[in-house]
N, C-alpha and C. Protein backbone atom coordinates (compact mmCIF):
# COMPACT_ATOMS: atom_id res chain seq x y z
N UNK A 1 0.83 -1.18 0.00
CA UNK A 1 0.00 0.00 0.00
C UNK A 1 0.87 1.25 0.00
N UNK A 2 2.13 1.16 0.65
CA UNK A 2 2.86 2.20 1.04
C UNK A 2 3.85 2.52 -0.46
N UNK A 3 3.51 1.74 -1.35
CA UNK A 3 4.18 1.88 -2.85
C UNK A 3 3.42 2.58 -3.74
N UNK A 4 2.29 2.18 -3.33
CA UNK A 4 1.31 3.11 -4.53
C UNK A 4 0.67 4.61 -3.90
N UNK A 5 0.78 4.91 -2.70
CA UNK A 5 0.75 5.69 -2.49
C UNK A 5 1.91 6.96 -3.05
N UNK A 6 3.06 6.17 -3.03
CA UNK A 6 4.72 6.73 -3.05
C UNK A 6 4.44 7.04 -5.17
N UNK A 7 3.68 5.76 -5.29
CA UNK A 7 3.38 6.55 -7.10
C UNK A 7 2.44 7.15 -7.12
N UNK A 8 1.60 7.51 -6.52
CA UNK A 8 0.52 8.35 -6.53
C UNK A 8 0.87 9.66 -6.53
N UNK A 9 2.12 10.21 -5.35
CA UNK A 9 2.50 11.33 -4.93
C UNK A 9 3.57 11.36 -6.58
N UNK A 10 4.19 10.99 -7.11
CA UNK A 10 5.34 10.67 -7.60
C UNK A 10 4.48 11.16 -9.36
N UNK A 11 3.31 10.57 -9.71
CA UNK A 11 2.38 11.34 -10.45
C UNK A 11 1.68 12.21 -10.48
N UNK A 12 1.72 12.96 -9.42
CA UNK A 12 0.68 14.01 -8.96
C UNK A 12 1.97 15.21 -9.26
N UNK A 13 3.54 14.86 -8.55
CA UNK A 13 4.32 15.91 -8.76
C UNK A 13 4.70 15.77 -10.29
N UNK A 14 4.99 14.94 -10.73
CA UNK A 14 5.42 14.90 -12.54
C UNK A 14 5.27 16.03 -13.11
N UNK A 15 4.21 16.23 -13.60
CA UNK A 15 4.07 17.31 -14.42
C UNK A 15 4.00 18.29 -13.44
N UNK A 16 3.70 18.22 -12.38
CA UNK A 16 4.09 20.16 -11.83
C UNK A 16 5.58 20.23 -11.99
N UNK A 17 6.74 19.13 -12.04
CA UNK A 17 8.22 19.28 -12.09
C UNK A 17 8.51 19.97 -13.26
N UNK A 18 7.20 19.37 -14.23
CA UNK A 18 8.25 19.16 -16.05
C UNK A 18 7.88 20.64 -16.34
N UNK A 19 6.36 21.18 -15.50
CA UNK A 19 5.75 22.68 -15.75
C UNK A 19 7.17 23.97 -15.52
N UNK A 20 7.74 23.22 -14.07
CA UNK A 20 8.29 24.19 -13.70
C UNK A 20 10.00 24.21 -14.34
N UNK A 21 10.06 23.35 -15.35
CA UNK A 21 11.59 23.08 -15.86
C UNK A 21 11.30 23.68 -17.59
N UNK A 22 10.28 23.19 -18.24
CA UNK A 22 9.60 24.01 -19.19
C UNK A 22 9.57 25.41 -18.67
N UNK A 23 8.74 26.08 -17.75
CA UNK A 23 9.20 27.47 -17.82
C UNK A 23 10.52 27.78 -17.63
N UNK A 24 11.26 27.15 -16.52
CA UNK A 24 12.83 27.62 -16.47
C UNK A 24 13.17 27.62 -17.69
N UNK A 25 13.29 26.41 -18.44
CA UNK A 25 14.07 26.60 -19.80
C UNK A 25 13.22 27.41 -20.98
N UNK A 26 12.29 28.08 -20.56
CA UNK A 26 11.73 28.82 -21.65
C UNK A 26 10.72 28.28 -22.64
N UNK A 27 10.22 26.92 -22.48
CA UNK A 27 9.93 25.97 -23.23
C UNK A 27 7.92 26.51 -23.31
N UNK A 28 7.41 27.15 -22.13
CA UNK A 28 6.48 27.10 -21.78
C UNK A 28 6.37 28.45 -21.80
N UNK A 29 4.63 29.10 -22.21
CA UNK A 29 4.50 30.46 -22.51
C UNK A 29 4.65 31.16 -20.65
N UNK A 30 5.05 32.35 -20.55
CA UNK A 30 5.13 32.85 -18.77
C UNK A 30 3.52 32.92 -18.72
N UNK A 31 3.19 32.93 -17.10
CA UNK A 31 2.31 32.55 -16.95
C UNK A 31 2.19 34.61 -15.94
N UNK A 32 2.76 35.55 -16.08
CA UNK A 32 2.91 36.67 -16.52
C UNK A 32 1.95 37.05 -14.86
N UNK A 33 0.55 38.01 -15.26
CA UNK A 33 0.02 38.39 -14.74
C UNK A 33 -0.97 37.55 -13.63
N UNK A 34 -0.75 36.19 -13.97
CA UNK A 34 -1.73 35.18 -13.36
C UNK A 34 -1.26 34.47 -11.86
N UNK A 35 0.41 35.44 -11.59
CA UNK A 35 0.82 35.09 -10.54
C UNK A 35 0.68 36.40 -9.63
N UNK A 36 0.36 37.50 -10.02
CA UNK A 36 0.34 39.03 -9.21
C UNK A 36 -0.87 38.73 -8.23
N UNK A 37 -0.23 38.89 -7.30
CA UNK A 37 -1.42 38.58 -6.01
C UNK A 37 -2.13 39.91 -6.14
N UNK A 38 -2.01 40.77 -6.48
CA UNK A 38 -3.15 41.72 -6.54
C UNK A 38 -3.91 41.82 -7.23
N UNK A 39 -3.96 41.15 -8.89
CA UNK A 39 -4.55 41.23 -9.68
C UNK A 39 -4.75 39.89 -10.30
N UNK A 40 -4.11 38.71 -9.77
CA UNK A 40 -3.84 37.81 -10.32
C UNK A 40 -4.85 36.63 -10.02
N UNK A 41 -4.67 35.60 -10.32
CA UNK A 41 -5.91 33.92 -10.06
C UNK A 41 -6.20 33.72 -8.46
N UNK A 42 -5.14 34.59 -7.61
CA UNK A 42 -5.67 34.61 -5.54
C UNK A 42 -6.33 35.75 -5.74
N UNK A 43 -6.54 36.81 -6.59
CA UNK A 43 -7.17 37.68 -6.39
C UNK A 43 -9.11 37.27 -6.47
N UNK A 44 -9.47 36.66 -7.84
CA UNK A 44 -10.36 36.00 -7.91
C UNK A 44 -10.43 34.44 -6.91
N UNK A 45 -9.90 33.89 -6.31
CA UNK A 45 -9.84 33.38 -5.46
C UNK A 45 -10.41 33.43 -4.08
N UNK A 46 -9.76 34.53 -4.06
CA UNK A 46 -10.34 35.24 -2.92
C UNK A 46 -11.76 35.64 -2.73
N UNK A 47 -11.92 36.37 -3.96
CA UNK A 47 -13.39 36.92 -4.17
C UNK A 47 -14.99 35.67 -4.17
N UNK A 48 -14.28 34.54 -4.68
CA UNK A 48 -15.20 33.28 -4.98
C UNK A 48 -15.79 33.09 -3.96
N UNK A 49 -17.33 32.76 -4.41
CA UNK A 49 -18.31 32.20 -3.35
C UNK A 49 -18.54 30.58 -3.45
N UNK A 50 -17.98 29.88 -2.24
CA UNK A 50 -17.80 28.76 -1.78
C UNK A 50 -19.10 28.08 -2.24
N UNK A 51 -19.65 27.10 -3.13
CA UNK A 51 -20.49 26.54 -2.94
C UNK A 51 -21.80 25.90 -2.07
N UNK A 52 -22.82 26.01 -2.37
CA UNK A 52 -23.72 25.14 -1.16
C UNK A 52 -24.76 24.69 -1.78
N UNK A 53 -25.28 23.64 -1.29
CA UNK A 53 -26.84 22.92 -1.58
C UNK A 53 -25.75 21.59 -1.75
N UNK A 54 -26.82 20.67 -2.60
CA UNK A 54 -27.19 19.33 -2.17
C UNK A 54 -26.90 18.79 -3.40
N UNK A 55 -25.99 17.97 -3.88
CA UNK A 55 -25.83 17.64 -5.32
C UNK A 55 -25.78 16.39 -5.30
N UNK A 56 -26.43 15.71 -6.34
CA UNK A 56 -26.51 13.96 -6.03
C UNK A 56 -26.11 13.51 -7.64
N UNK A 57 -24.40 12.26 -7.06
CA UNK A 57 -23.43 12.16 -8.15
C UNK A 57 -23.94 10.60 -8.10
N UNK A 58 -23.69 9.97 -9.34
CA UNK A 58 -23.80 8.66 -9.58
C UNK A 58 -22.63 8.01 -9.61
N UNK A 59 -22.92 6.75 -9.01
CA UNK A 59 -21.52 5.93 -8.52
C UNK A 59 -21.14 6.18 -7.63
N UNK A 60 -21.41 6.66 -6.33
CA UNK A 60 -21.49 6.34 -5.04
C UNK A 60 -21.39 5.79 -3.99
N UNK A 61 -21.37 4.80 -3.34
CA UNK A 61 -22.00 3.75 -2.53
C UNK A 61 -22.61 4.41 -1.32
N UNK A 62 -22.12 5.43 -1.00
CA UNK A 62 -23.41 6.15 0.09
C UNK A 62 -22.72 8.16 0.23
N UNK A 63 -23.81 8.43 0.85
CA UNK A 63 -23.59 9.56 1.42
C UNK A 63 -22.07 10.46 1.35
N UNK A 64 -21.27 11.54 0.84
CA UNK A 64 -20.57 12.05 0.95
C UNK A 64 -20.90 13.55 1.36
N UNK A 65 -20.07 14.25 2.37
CA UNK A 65 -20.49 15.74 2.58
C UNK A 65 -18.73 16.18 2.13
N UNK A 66 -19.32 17.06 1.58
CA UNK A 66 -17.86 18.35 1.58
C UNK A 66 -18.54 19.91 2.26
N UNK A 67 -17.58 20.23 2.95
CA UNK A 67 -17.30 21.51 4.07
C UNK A 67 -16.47 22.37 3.24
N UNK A 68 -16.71 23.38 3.13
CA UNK A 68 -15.32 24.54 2.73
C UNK A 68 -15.84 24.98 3.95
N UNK A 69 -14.08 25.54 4.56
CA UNK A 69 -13.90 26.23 5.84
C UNK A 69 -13.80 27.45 5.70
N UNK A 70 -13.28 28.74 6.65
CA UNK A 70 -13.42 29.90 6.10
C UNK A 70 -12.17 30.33 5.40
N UNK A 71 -11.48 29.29 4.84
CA UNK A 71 -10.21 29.56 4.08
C UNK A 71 -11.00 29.28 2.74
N UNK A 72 -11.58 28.52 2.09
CA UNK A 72 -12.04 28.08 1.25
C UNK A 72 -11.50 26.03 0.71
N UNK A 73 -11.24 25.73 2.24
CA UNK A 73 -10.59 24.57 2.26
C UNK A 73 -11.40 23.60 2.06
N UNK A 74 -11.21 22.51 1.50
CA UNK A 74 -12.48 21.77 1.06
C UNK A 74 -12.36 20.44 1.91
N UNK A 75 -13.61 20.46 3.23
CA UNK A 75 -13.05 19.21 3.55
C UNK A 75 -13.85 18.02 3.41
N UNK A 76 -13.72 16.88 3.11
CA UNK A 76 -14.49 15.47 2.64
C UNK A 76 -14.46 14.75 3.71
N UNK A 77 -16.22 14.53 3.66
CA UNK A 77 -16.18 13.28 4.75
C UNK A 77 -17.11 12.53 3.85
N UNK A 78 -16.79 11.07 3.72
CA UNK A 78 -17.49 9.47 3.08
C UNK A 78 -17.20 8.47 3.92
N UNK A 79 -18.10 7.46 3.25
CA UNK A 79 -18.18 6.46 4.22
C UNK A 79 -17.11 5.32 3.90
N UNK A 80 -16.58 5.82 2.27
CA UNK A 80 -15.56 4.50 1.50
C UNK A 80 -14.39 5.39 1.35
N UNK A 81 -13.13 5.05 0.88
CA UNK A 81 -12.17 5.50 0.21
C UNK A 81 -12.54 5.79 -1.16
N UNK A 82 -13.03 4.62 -1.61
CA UNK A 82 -13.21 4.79 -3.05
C UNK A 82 -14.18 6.18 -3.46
N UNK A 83 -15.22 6.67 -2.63
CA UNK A 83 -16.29 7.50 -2.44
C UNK A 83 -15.57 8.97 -2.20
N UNK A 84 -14.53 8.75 -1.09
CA UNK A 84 -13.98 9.76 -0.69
C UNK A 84 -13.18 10.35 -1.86
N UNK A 85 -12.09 9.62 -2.37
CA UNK A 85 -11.25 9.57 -3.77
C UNK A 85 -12.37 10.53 -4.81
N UNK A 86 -13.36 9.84 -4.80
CA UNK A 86 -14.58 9.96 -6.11
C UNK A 86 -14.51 12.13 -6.12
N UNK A 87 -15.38 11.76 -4.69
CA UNK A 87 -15.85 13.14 -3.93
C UNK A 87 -14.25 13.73 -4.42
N UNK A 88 -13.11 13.93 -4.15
CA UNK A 88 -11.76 14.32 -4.12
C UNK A 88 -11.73 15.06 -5.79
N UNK A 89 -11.79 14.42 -6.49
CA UNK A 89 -11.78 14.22 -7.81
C UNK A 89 -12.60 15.42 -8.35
N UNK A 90 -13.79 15.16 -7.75
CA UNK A 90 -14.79 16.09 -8.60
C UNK A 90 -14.80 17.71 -7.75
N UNK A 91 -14.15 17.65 -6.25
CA UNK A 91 -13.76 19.15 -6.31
C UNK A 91 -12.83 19.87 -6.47
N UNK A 92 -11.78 18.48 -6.98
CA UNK A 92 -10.40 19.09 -7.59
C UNK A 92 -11.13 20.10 -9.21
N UNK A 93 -11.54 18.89 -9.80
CA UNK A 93 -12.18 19.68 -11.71
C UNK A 93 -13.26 20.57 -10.98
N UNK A 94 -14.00 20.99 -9.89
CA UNK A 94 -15.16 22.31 -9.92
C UNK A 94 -14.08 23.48 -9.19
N UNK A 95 -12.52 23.24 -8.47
CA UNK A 95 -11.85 24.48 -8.21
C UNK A 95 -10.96 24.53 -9.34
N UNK A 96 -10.12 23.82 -9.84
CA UNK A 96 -8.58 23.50 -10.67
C UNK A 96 -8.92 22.95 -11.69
N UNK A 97 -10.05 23.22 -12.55
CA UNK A 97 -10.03 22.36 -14.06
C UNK A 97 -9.55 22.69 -15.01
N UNK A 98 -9.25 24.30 -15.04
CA UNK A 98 -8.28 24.90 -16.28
C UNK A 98 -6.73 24.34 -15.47
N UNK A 99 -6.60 24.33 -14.46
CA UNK A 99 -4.95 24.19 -14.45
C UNK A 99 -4.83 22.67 -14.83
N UNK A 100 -6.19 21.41 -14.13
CA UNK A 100 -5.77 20.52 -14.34
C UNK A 100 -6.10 19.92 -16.34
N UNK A 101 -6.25 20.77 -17.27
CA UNK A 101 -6.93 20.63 -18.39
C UNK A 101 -5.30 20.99 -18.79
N UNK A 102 -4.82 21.70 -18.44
CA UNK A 102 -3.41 22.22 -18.98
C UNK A 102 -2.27 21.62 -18.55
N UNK A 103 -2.18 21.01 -17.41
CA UNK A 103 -1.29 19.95 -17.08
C UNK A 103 -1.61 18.95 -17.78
N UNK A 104 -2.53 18.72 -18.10
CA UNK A 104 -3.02 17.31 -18.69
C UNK A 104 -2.48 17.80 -20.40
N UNK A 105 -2.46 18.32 -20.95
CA UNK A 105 -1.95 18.83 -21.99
C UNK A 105 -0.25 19.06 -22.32
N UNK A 106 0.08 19.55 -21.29
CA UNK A 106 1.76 19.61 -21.08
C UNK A 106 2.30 17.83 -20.76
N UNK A 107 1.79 17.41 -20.09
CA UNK A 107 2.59 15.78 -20.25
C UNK A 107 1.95 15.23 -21.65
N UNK A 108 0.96 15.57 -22.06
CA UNK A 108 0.50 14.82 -23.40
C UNK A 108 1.26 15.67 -24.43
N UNK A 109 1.74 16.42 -24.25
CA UNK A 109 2.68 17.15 -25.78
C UNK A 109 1.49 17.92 -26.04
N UNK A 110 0.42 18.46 -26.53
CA UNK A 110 -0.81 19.12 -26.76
C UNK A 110 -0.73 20.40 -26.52
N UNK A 111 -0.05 21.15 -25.46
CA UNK A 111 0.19 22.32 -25.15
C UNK A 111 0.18 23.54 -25.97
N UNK A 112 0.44 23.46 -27.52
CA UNK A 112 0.45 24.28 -28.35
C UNK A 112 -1.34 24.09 -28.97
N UNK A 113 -2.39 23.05 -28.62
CA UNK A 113 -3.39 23.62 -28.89
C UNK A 113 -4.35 24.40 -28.13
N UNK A 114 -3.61 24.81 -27.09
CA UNK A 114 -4.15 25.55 -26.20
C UNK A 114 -3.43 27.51 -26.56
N UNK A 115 -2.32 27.04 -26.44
CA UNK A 115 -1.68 28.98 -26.74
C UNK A 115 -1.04 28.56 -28.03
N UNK A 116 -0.75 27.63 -29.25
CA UNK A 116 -0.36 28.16 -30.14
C UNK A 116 1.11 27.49 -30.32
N UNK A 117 2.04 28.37 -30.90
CA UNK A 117 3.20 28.57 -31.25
C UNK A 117 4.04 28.32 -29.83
N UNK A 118 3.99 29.06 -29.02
CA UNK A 118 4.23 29.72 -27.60
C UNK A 118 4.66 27.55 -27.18
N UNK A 119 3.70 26.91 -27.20
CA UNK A 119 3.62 25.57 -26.70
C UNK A 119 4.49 24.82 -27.68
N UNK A 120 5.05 24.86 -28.86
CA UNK A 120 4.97 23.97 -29.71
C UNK A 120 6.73 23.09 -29.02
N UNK A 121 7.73 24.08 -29.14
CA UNK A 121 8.87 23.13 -28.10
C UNK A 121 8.36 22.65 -26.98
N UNK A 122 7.34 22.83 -26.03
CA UNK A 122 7.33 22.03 -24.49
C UNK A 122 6.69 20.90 -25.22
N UNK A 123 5.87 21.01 -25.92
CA UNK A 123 5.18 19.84 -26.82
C UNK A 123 6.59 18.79 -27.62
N UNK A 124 7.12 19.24 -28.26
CA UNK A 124 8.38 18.64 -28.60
C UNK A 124 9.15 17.44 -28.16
N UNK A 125 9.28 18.49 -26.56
CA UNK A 125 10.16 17.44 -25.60
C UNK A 125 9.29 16.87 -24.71
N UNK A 126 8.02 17.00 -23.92
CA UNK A 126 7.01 15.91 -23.77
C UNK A 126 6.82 14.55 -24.46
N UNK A 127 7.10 14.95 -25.92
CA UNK A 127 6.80 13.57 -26.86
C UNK A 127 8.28 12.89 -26.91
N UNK A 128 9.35 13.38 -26.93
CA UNK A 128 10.45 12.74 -27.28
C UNK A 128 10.80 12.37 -25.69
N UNK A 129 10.66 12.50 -24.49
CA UNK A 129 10.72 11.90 -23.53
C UNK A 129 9.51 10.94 -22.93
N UNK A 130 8.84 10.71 -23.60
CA UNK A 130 7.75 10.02 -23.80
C UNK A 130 6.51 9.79 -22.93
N UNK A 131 6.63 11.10 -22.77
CA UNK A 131 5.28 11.31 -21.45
C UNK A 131 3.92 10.74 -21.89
N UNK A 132 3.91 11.14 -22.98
CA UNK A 132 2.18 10.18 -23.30
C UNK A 132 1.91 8.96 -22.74
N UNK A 133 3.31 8.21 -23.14
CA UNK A 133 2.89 6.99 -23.21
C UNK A 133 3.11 6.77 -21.07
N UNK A 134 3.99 7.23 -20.85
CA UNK A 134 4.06 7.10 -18.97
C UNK A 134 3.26 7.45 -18.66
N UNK A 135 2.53 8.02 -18.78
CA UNK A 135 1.36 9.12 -18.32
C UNK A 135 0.36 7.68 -18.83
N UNK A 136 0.12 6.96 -19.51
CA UNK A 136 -1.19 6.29 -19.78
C UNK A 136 -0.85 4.92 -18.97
N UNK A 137 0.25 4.39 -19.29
CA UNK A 137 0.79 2.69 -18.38
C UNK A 137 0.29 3.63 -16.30
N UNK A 138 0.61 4.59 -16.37
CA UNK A 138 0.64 4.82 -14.94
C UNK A 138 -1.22 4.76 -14.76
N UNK A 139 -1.83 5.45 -15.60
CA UNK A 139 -3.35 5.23 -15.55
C UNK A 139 -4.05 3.90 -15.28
N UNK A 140 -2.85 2.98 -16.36
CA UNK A 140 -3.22 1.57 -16.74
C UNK A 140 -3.61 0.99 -15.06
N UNK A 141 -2.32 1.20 -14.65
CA UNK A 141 -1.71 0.50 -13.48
C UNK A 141 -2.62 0.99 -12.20
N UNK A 142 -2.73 2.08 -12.09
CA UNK A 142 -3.69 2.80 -11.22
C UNK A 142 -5.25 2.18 -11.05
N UNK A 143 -5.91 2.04 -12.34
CA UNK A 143 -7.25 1.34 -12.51
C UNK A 143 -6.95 -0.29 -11.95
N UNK A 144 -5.86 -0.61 -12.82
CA UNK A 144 -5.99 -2.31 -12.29
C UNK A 144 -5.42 -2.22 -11.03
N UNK A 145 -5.02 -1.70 -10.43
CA UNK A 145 -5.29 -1.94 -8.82
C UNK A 145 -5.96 -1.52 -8.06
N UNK A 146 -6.78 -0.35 -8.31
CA UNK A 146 -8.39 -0.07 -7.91
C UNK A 146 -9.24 -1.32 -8.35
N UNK A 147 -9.65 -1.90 -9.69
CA UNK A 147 -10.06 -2.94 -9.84
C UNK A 147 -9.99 -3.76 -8.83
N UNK A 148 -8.19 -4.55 -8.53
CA UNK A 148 -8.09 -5.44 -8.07
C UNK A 148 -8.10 -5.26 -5.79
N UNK A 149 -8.67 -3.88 -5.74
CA UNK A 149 -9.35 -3.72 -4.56
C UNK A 149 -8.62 -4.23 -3.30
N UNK A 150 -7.37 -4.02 -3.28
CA UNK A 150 -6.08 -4.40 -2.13
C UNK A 150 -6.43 -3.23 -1.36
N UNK A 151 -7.21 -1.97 -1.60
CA UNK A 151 -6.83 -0.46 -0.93
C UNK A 151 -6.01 0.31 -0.62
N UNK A 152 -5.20 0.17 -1.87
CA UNK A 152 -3.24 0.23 -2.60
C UNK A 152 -3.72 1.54 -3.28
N UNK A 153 -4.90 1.99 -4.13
CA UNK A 153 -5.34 2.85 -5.04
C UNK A 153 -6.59 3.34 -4.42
């Protein structure tokens, strides 16, 4: 259990590494005004109104609540892992779906159909170090041991 956790963390940092070595080396468009805390993505952050009411997701096995605190911290309580994971998932894509739509694009080489020109080297060296294909065996591997239900995934 203590291995797939260690690849779990180990895929989760990947592409924030390759994001932040692509911008060092120039490979990746600057991300400019979207880091200015006064004007920038904490600015609207800040401003956002935390969700509420009652939303009912399919595939389930029972009851999940999520809490935002007065930070805007999101906290999950379920009755499964697998539920909890589920719940995890879907308020990662309703806070982080453009960042996670664009990470997901930078390990797939794709990056230039999002800004263009600007992407087309980080796209380059994504494909010739062969992130597509790591990026999909790690998916592979991830499902078949959720499948195979050890509570490893």
């Amino acid at each position: 259990m203590r291995w797939a956790r260690l690849l779990g963390a180990v895929l989760l940092a990947a592409p924030l590494a390759l994001l932040a070595y692509a911008l060092q080396a120039g490979l990746a468009p600057a991300l400019g005004f979207l880091a200015d805390p006064l004007r920038g993505l904490w600015f609207y952050a800040a401003s956002w109104e935390r969700p509420s009411g009652e939303l009912v997701l399919e595939g389930l096995s029972g009851p999940v609540m999520v809490v935002y605190d007065a930070w805007g911290v999101p906290h999950i309580y379920a009755g499964s892992e697998r539920d909890l994971f589920a719940a995890f998932g879907f308020v990662q894509a309703c806070d982080r779906l453009w960042q996670m739509d664009v990470l997901r694009r930078v390990t797939e080489g794709r990056l230039a159909e999002l800004v263009g020109e600007a992407g087309v080297e980080s796209d380059v060296l994504m494909r010739r170090l062969g992130m597509p294909g790591v990026v999909e065996e790690s998916y592979r591997l991830i499902v078949r041991l959720a499948e195979e239900g050890d509570g490893a995934a």
